[in-house]
Protein backbone atom coordinates (compact mmCIF):
# COMPACT_ATOMS: atom_id res chain seq x y z
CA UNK A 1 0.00 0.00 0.00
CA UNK A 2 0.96 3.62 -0.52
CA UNK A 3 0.34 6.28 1.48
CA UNK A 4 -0.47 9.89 -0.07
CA UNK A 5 -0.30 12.87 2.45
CA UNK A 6 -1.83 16.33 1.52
CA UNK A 7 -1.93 17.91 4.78
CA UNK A 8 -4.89 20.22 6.07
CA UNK A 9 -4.28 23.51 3.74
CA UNK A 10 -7.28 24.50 2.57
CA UNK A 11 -6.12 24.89 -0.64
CA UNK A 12 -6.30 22.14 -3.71
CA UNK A 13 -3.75 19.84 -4.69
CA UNK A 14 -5.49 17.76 -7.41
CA UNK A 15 -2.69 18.06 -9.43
CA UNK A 16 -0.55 15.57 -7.35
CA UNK A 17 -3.25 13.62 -7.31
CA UNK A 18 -4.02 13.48 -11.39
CA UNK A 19 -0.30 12.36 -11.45
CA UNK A 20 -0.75 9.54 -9.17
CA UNK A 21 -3.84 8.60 -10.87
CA UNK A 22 -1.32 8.40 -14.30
CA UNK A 23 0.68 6.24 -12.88
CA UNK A 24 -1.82 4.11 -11.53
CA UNK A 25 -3.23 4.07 -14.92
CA UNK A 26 0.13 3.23 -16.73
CA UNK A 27 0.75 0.33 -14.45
CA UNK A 28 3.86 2.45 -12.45
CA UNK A 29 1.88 1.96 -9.77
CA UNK A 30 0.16 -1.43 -8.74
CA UNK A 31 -0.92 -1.08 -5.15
CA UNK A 32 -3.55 -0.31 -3.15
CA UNK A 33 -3.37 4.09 -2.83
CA UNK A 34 -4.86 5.34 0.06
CA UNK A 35 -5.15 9.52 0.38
CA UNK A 36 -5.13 11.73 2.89
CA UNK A 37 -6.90 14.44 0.92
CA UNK A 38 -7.46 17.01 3.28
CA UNK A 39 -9.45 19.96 1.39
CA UNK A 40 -8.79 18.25 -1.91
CA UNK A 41 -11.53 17.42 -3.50
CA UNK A 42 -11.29 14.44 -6.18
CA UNK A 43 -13.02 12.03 -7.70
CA UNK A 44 -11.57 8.81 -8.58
CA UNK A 45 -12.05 4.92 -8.63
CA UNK A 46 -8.71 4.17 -8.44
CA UNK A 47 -7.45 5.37 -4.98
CA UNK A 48 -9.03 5.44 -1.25
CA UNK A 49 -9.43 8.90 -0.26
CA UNK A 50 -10.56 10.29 3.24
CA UNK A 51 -10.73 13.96 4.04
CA UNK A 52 -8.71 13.54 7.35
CA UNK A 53 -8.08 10.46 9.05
CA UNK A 54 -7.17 10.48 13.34
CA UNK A 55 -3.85 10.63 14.21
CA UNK A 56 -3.48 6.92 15.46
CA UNK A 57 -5.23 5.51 12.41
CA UNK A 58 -2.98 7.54 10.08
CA UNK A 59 -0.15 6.56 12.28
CA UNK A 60 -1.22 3.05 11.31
CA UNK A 61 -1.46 3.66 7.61
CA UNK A 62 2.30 4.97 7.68
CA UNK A 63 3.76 1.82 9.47
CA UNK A 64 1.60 -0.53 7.09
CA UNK A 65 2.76 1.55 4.15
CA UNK A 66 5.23 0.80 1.73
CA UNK A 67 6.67 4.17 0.99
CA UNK A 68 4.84 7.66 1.89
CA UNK A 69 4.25 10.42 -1.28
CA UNK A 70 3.38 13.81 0.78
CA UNK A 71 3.03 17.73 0.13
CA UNK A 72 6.15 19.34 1.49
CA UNK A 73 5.21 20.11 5.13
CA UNK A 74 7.20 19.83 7.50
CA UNK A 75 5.43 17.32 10.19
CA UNK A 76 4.54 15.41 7.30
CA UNK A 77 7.94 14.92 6.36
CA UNK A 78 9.18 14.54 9.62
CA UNK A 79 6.63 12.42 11.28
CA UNK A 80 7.39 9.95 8.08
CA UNK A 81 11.22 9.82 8.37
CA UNK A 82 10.95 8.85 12.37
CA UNK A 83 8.84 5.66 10.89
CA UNK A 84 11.79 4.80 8.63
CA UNK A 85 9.44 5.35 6.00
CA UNK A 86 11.17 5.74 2.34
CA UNK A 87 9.42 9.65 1.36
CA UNK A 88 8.47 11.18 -1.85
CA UNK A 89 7.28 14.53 -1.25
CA UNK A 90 5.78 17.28 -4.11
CA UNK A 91 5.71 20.86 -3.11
CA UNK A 92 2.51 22.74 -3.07
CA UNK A 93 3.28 25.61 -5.35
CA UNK A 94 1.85 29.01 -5.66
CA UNK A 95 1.84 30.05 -8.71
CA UNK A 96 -0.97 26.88 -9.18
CA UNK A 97 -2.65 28.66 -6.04
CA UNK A 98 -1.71 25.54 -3.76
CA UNK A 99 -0.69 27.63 -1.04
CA UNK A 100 0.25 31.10 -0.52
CA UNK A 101 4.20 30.98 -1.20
CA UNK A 102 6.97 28.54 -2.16
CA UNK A 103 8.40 27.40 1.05
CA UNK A 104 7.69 23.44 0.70
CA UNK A 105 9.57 24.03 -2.09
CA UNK A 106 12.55 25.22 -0.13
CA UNK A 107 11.56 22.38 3.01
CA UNK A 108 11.65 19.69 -0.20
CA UNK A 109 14.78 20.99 -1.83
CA UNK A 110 16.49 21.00 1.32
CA UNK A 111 15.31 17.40 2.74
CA UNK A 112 16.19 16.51 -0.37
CA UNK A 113 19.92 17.28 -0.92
CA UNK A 114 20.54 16.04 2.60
CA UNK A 115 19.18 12.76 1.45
CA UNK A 116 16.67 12.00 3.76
CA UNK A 117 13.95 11.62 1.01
CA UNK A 118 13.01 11.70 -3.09
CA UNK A 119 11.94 15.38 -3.92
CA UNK A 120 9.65 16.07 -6.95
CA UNK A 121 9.51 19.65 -7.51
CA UNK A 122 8.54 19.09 -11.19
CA UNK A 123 5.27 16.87 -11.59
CA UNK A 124 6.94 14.83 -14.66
CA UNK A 125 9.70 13.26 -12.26
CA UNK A 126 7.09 11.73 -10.24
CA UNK A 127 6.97 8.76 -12.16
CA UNK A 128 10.61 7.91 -12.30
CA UNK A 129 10.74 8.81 -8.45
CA UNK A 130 8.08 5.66 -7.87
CA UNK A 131 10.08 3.63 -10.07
CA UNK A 132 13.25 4.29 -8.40
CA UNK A 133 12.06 4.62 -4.70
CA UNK A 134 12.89 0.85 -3.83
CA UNK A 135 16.99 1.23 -4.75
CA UNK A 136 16.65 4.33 -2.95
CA UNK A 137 18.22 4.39 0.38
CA UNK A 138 17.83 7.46 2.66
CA UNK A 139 19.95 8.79 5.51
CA UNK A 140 18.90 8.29 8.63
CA UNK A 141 16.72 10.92 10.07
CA UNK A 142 17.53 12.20 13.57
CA UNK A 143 15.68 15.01 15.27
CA UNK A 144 17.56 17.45 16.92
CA UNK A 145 13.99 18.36 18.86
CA UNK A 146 15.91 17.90 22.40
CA UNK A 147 18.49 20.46 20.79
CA UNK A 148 16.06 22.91 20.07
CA UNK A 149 14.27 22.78 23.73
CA UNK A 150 17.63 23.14 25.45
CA UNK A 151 18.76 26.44 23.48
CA UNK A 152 15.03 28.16 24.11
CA UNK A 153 15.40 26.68 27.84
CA UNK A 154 18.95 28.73 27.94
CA UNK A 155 17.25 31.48 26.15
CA UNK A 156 14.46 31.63 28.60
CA UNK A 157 16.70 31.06 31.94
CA UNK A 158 19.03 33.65 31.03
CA UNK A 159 17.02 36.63 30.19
């Protein structure tokens, strides 16, 4: 089964979906696709979509998951990576009014060259990114949360 993330914008992102449902439809993709749609609205056959699932159910999805495809946020990422979960994420972009600026295209890019996950900034390379993702190995993900808490606790004890 594969996962497909689109977070909780309210903004559309049927366009990562009508790629997913291409490679479905070209036989890239033979599993079972279950969607996280958020405010997407779209109508297919083809893949399971909720609007939001619970936390522990989606939880569930993601270990039972073969690899994760996701928007570019941030938790999304993230909360995938922990898992061990092999990531493909697709920025929401603006100029297709998919949020309101580029950032997840930064957050991809950046995930990206570290080598923690595929990124697909360009729609066409989501294809090849499927085919590829099983040869793909990623670099361990470690959170540097506790890092993070310590300098705002130093921060906050010290002024």
């Amino acid at each position: 089964m594969i996962l497909v993330m689109l977070g909780t914008q309210k903004n559309d992102f049927s366009r990562l979906l009508k790629e997913i449902e291409n490679c479905i439809d070209d036989g890239t993709i033979k599993e079972e696709v279950i969607v996280q749609a958020g405010s997407t609205k779209y109508h297919t056959e083809k893949m399971q979509l909720f609007d939001l699932i619970g936390s522990e159910e989606l939880d569930k999805k993601k270990e039972e998951a073969h690899f994760i495809i996701t928007h570019g946020g941030v938790g999304s990422i993230v909360g995938s990576l922990k898992l061990g979960k092999k990531v493909i994420a697709v920025p929401r972009l603006k100029k297709y009014k998919e949020h309101v600026n580029d950032h997840q295209k930064q957050i991809v890019g950046n995930f990206d060259k570290k080598g923690y996950i595929k990124g697909v900034e360009n729609i066409s390379n989501l294809r090849e990114a499927i085919q590829n993702i099983d040869s793909f190995i990623p670099k361990k993900f470690e959170s540097n949360t506790q890092s993070v808490i310590k300098i705002v606790e130093n921060y906050i004890d010290n002024n």
